[in-house]
N, C-alpha and C. Protein backbone atom coordinates (compact mmCIF):
# COMPACT_ATOMS: atom_id res chain seq x y z
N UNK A 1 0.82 -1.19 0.00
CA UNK A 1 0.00 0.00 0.00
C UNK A 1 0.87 1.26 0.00
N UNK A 2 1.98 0.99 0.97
CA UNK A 2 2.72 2.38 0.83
C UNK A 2 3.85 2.75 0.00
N UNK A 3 4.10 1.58 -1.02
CA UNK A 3 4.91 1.77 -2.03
C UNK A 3 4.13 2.15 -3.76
N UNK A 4 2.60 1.88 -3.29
CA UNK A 4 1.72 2.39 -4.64
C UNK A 4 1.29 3.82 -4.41
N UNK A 5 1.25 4.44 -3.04
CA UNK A 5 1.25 5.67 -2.89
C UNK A 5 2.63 6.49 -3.33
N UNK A 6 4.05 5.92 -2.95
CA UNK A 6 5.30 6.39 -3.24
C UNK A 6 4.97 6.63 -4.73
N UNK A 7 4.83 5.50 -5.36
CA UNK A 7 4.72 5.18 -7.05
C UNK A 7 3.88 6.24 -7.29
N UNK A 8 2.56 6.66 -6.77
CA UNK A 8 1.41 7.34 -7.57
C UNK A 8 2.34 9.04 -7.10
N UNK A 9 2.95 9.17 -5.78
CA UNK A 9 3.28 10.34 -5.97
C UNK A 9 4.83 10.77 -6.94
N UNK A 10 4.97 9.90 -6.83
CA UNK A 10 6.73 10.11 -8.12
C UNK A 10 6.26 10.38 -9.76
N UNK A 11 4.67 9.55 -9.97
CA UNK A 11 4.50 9.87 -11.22
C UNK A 11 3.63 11.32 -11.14
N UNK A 12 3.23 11.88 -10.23
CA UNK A 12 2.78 12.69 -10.18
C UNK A 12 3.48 13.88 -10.30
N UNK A 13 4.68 13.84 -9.44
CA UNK A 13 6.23 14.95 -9.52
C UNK A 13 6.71 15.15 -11.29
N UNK A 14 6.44 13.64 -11.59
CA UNK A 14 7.37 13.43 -12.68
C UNK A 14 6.21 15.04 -13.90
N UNK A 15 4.68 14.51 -13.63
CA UNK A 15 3.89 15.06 -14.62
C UNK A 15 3.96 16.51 -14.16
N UNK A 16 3.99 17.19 -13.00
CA UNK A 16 4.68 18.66 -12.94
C UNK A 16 5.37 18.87 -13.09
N UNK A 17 6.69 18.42 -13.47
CA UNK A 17 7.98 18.69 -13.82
C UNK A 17 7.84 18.58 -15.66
N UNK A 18 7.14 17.92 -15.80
CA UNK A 18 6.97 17.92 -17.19
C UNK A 18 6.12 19.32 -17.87
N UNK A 19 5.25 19.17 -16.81
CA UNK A 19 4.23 20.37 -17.11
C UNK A 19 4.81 21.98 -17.46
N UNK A 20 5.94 21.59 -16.25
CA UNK A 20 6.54 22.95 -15.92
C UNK A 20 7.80 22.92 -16.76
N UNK A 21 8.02 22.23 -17.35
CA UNK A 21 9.35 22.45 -18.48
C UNK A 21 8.52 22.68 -19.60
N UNK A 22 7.59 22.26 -20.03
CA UNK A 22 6.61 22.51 -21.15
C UNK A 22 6.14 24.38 -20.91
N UNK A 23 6.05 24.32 -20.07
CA UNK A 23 5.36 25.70 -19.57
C UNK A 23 6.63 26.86 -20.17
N UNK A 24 7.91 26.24 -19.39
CA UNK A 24 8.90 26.88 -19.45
C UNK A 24 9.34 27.35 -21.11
N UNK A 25 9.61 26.38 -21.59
CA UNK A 25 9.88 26.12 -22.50
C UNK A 25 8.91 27.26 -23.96
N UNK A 26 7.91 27.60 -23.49
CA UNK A 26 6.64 27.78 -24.19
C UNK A 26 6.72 29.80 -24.12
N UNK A 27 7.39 29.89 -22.73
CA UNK A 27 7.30 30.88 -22.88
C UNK A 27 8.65 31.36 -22.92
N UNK A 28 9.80 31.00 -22.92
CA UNK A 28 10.76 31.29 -23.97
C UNK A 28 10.55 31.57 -25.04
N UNK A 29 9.94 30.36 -25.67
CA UNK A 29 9.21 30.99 -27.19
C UNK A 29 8.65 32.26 -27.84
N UNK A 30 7.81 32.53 -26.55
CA UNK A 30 6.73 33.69 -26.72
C UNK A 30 7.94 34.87 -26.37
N UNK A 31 8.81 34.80 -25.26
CA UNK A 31 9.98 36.13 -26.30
C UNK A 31 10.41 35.90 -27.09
N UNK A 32 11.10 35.00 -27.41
CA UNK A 32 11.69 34.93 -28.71
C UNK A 32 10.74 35.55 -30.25
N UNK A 33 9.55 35.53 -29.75
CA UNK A 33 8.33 35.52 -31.05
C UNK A 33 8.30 37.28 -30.63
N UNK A 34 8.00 37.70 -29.52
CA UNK A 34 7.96 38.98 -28.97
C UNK A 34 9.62 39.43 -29.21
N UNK A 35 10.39 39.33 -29.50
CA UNK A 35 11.55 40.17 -30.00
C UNK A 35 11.59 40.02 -31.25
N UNK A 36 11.16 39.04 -32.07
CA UNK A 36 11.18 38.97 -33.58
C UNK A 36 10.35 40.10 -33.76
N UNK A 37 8.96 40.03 -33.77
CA UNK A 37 7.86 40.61 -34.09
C UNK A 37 8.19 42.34 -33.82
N UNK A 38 8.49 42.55 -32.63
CA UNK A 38 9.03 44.12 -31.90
C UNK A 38 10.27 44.65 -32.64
N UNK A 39 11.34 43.80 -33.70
CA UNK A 39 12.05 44.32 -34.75
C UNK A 39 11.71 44.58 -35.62
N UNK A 40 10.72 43.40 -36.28
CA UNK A 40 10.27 44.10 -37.29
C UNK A 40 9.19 45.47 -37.52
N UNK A 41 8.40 45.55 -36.28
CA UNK A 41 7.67 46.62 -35.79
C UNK A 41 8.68 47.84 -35.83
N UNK A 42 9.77 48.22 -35.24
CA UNK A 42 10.44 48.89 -35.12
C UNK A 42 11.17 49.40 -36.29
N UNK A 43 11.28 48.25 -37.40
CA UNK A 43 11.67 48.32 -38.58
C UNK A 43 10.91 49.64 -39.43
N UNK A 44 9.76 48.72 -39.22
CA UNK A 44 9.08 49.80 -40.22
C UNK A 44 8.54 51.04 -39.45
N UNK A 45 8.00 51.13 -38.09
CA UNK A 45 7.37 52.18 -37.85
C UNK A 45 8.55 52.95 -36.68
N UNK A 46 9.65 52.77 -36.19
CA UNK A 46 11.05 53.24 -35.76
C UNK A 46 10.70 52.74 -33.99
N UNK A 47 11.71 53.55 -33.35
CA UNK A 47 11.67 53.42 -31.72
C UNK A 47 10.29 53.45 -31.15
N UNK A 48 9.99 52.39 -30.17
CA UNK A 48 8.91 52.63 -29.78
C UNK A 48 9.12 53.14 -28.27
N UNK A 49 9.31 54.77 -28.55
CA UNK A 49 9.14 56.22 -27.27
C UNK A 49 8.06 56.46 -27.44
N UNK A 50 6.91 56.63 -27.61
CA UNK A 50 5.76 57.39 -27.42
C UNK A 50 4.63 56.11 -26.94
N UNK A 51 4.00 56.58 -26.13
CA UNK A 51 2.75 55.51 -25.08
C UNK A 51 2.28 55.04 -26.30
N UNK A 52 1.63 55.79 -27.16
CA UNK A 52 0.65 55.45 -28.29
C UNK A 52 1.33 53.95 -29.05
N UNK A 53 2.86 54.55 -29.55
CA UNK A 53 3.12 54.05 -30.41
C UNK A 53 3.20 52.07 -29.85
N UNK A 54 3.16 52.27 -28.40
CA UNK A 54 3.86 50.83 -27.67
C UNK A 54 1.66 50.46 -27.57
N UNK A 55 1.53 51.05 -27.36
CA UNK A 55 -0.53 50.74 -27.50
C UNK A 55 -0.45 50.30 -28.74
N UNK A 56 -0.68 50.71 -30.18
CA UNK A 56 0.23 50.10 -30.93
C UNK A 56 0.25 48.97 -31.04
N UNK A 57 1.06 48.69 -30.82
CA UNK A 57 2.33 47.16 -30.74
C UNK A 57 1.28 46.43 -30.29
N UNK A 58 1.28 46.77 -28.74
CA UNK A 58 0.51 45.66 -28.09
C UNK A 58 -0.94 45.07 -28.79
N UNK A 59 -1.66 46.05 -29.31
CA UNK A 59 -2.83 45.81 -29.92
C UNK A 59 -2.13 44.81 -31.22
N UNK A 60 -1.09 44.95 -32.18
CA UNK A 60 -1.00 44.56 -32.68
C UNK A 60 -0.83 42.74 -32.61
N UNK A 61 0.14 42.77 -31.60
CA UNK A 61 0.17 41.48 -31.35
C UNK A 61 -0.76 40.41 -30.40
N UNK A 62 -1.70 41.61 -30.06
CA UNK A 62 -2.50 40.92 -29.63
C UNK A 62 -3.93 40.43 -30.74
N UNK A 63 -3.71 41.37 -31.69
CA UNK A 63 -4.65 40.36 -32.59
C UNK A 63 -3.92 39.18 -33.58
N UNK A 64 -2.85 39.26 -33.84
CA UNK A 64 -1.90 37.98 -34.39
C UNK A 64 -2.24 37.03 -33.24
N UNK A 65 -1.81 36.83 -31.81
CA UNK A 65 -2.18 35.89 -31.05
C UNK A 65 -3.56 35.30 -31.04
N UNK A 66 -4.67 36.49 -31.42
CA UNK A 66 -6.40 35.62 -31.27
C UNK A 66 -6.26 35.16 -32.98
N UNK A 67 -5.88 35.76 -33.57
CA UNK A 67 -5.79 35.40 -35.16
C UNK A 67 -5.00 33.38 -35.23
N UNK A 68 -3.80 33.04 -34.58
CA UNK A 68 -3.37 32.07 -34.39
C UNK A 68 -4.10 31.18 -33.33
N UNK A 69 -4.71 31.92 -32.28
CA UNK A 69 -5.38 30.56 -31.22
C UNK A 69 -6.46 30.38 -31.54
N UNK A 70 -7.44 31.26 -32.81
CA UNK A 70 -8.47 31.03 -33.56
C UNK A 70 -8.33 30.02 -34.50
N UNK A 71 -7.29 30.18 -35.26
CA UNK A 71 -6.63 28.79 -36.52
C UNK A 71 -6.21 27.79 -35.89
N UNK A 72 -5.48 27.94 -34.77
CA UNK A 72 -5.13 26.55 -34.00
C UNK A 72 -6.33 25.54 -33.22
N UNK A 73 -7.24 26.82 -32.66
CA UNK A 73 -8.50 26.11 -32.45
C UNK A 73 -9.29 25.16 -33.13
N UNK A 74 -9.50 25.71 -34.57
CA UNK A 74 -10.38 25.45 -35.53
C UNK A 74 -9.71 24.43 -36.26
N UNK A 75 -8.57 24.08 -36.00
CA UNK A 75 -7.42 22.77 -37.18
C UNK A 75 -8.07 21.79 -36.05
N UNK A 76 -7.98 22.09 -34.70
CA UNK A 76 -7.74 20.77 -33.57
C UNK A 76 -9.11 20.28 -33.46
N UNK A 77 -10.17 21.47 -33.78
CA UNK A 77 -11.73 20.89 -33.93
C UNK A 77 -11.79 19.61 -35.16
N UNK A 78 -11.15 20.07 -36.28
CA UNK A 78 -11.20 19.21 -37.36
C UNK A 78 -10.35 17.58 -37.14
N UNK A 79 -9.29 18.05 -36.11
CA UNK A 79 -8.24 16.75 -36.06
C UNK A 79 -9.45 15.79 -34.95
């Protein structure tokens, strides 16, 4: 009995540790995607100093993100 509790809690450690490297991992990404995206922003429309211009941005990438978790939604409905 008290070695299937050991067992159920080690696989349990194991699936937060997984969770949380997945997690980790995920949002590395999301700078990496947030410094790509903020160069090329910068590219074309220059330094972002002015409140507006960073309102902006943010709006911007915040409709690319519902634009992608809308398409990612709608592929995984079909899969």
């Amino acid at each position: 009995m008290a070695s299937k509790k050991v067992s159920e809690f080690n696989k349990e450690i194991k699936d937060k540790f997984s969770t949380l490297i997945v997690a980790a991992f995920g949002f590395v990404a999301a700078l990496a995607w947030n410094e790509a995206i903020l160069s090329v922003f910068r590219q074309y429309f220059g330094e972002l100093v002015s409140i507006i211009a960073k309102f902006i941005y943010a709006i911007f990438v915040t409709v690319i993100a519902v634009i992608f978790t809308y398409s990612i939604n709608k592929t995984l409905k079909k899969v």
